[in-house]
N, C-alpha and C. Protein backbone atom coordinates (compact mmCIF):
# COMPACT_ATOMS: atom_id res chain seq x y z
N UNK A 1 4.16 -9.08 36.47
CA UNK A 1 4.02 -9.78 35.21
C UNK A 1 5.09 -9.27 34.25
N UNK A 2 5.74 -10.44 33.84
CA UNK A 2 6.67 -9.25 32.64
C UNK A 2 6.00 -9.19 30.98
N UNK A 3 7.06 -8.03 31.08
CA UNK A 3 6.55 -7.58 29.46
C UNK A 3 6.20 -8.72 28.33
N UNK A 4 6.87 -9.57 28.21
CA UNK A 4 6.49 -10.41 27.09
C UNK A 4 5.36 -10.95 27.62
N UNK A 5 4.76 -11.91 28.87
CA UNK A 5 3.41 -11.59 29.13
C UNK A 5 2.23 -10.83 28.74
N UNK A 6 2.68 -9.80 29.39
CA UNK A 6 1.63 -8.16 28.76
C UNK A 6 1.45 -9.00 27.02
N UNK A 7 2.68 -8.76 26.48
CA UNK A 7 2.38 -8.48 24.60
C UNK A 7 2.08 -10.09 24.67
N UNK A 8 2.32 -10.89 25.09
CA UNK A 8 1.41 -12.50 24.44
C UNK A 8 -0.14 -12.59 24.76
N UNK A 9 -0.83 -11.74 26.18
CA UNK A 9 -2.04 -11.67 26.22
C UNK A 9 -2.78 -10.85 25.50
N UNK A 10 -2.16 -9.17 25.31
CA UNK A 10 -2.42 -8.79 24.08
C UNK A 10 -2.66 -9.15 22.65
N UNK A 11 -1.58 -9.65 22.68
CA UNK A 11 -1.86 -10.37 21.34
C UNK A 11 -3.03 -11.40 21.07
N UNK A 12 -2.86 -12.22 21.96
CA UNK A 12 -4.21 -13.17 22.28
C UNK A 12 -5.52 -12.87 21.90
N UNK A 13 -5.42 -11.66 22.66
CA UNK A 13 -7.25 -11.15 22.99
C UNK A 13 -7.23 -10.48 21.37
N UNK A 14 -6.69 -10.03 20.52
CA UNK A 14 -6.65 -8.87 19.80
C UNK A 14 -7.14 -10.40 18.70
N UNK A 15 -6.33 -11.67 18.77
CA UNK A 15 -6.50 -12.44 17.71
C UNK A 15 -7.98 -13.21 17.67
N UNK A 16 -8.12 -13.71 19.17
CA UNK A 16 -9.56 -13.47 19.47
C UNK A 16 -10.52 -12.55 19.10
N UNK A 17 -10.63 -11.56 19.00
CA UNK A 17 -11.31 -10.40 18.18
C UNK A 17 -11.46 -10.53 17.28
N UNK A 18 -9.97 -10.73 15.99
CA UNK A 18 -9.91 -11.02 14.38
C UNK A 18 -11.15 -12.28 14.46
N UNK A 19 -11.32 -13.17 15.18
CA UNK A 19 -11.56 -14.57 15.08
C UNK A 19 -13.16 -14.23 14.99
N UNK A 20 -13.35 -13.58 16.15
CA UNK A 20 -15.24 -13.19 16.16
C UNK A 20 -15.41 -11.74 15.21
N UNK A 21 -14.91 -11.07 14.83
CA UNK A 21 -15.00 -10.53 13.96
C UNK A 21 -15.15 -11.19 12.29
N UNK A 22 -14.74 -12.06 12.32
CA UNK A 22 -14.09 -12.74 11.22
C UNK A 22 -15.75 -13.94 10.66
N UNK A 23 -16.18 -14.28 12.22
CA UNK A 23 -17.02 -14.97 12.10
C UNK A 23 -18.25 -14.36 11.92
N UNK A 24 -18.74 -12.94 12.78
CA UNK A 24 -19.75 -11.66 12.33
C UNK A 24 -19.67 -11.26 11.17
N UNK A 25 -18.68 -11.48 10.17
CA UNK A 25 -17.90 -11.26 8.65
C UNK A 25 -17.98 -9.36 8.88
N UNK A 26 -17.17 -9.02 9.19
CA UNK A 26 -17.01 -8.06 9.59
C UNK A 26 -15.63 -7.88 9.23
N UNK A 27 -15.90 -7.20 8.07
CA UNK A 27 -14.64 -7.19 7.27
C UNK A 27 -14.31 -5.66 6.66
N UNK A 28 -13.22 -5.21 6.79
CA UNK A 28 -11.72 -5.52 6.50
C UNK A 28 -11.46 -5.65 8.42
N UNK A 29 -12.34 -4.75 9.32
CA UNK A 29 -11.73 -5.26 10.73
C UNK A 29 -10.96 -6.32 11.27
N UNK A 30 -11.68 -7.57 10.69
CA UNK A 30 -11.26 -8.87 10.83
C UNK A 30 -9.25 -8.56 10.52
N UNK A 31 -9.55 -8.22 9.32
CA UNK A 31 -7.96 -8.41 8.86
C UNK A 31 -6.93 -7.40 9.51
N UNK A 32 -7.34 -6.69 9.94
CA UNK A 32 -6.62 -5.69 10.96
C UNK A 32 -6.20 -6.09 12.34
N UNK A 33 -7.59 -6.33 12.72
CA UNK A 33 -6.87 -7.26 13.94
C UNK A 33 -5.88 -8.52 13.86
N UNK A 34 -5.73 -8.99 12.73
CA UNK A 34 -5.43 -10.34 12.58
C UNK A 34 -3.99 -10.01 12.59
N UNK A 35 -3.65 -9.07 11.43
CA UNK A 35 -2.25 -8.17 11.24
C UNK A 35 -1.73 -8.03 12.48
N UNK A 36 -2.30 -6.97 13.81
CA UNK A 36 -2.15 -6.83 14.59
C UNK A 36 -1.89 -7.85 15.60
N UNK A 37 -2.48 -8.69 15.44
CA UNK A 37 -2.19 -9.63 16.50
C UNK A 37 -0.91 -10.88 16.07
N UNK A 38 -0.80 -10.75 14.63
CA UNK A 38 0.30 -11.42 14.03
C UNK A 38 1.66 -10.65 14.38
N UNK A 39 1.57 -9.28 14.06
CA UNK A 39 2.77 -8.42 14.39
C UNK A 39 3.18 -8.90 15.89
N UNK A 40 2.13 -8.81 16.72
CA UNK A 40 2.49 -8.63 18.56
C UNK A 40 2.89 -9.89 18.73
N UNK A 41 2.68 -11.47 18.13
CA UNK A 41 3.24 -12.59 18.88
C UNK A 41 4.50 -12.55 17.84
N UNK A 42 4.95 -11.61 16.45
CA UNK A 42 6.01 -12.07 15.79
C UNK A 42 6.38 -11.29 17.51
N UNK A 43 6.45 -10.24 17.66
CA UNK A 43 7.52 -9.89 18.93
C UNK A 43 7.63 -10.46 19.69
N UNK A 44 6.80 -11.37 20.41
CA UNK A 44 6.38 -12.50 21.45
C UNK A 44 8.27 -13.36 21.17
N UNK A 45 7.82 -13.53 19.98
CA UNK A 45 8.57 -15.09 19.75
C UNK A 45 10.55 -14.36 19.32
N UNK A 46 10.48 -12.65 19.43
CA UNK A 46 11.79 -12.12 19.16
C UNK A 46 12.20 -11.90 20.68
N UNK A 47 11.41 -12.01 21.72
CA UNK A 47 11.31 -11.34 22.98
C UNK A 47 11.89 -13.26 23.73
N UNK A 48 11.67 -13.93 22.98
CA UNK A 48 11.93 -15.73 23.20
C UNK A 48 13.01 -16.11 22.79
N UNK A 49 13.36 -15.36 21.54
CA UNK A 49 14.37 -15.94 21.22
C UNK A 49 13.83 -17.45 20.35
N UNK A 50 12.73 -16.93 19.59
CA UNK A 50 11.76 -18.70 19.38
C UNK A 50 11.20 -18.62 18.16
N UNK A 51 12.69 -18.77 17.44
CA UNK A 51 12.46 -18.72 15.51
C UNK A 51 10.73 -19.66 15.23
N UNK A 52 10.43 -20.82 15.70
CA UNK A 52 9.49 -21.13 15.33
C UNK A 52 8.34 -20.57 15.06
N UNK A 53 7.81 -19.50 16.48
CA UNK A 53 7.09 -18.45 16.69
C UNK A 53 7.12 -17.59 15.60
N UNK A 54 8.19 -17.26 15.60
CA UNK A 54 8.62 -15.77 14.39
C UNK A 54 8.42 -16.39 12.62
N UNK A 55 8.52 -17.90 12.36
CA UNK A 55 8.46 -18.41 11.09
C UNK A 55 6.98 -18.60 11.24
N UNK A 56 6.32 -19.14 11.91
CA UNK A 56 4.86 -19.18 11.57
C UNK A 56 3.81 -17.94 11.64
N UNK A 57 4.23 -17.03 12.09
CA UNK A 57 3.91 -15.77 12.10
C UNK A 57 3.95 -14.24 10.82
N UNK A 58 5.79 -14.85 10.68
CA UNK A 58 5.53 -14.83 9.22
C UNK A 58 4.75 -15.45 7.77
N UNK A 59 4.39 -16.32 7.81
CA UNK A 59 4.04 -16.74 6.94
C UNK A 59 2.19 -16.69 6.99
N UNK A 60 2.07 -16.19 8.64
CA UNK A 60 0.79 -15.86 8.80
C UNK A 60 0.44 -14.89 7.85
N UNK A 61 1.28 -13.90 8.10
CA UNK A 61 1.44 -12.49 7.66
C UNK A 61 1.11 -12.29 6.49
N UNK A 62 1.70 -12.85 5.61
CA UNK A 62 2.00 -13.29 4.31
C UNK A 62 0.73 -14.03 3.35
N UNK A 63 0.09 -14.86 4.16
CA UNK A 63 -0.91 -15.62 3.79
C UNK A 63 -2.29 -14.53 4.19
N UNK A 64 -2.52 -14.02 4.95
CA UNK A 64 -3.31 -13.00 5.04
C UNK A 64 -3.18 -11.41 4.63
N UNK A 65 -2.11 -11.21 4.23
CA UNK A 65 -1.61 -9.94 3.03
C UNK A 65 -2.31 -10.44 1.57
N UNK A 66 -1.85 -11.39 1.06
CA UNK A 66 -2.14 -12.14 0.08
C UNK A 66 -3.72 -12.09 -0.57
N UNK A 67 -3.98 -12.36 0.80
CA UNK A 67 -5.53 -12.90 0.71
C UNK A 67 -6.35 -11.29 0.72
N UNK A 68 -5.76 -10.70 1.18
CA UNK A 68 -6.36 -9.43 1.50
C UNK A 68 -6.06 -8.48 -0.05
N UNK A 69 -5.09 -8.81 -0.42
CA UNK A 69 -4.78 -7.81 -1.54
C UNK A 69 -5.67 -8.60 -3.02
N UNK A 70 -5.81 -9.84 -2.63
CA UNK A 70 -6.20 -10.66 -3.81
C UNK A 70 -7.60 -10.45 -3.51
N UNK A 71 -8.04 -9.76 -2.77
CA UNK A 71 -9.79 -9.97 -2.49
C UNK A 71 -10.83 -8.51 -3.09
């Protein structure tokens, strides 16, 4: 399996987590994982070569910083 594999299923499962965490309201966890799993597919999409990946990821980032500091 190669590496960018490994870090896109990682990432996956970790965002999955934020998601049922998120829904248990199990919070600030939720937002940690979410971070985390935003960080691992921005690498996903640097490991691609796949600005799209890396722009929506950012702005994930961004929108859940936001929300987190405003809360």
């Amino acid at each position: 399996m190669a590496k960018v594999d490994i870090v896109k299923w990682i990432a996956t499962i970790i965002q999955l987590i934020g998601y049922a965490l998120t829904g248990l309201n199990i919070v600030p966890w939720n937002i940690y994982a979410f971070i985390i799993g935003i960080i691992l597919w921005f690498l996903v999409g640097v490991m691609w070569k796949d600005r799209a990946i890396m722009v929506v990821h950012i702005g994930a980032f961004i929108a859940i910083l936001g929300g987190y500091l405003s809360s």
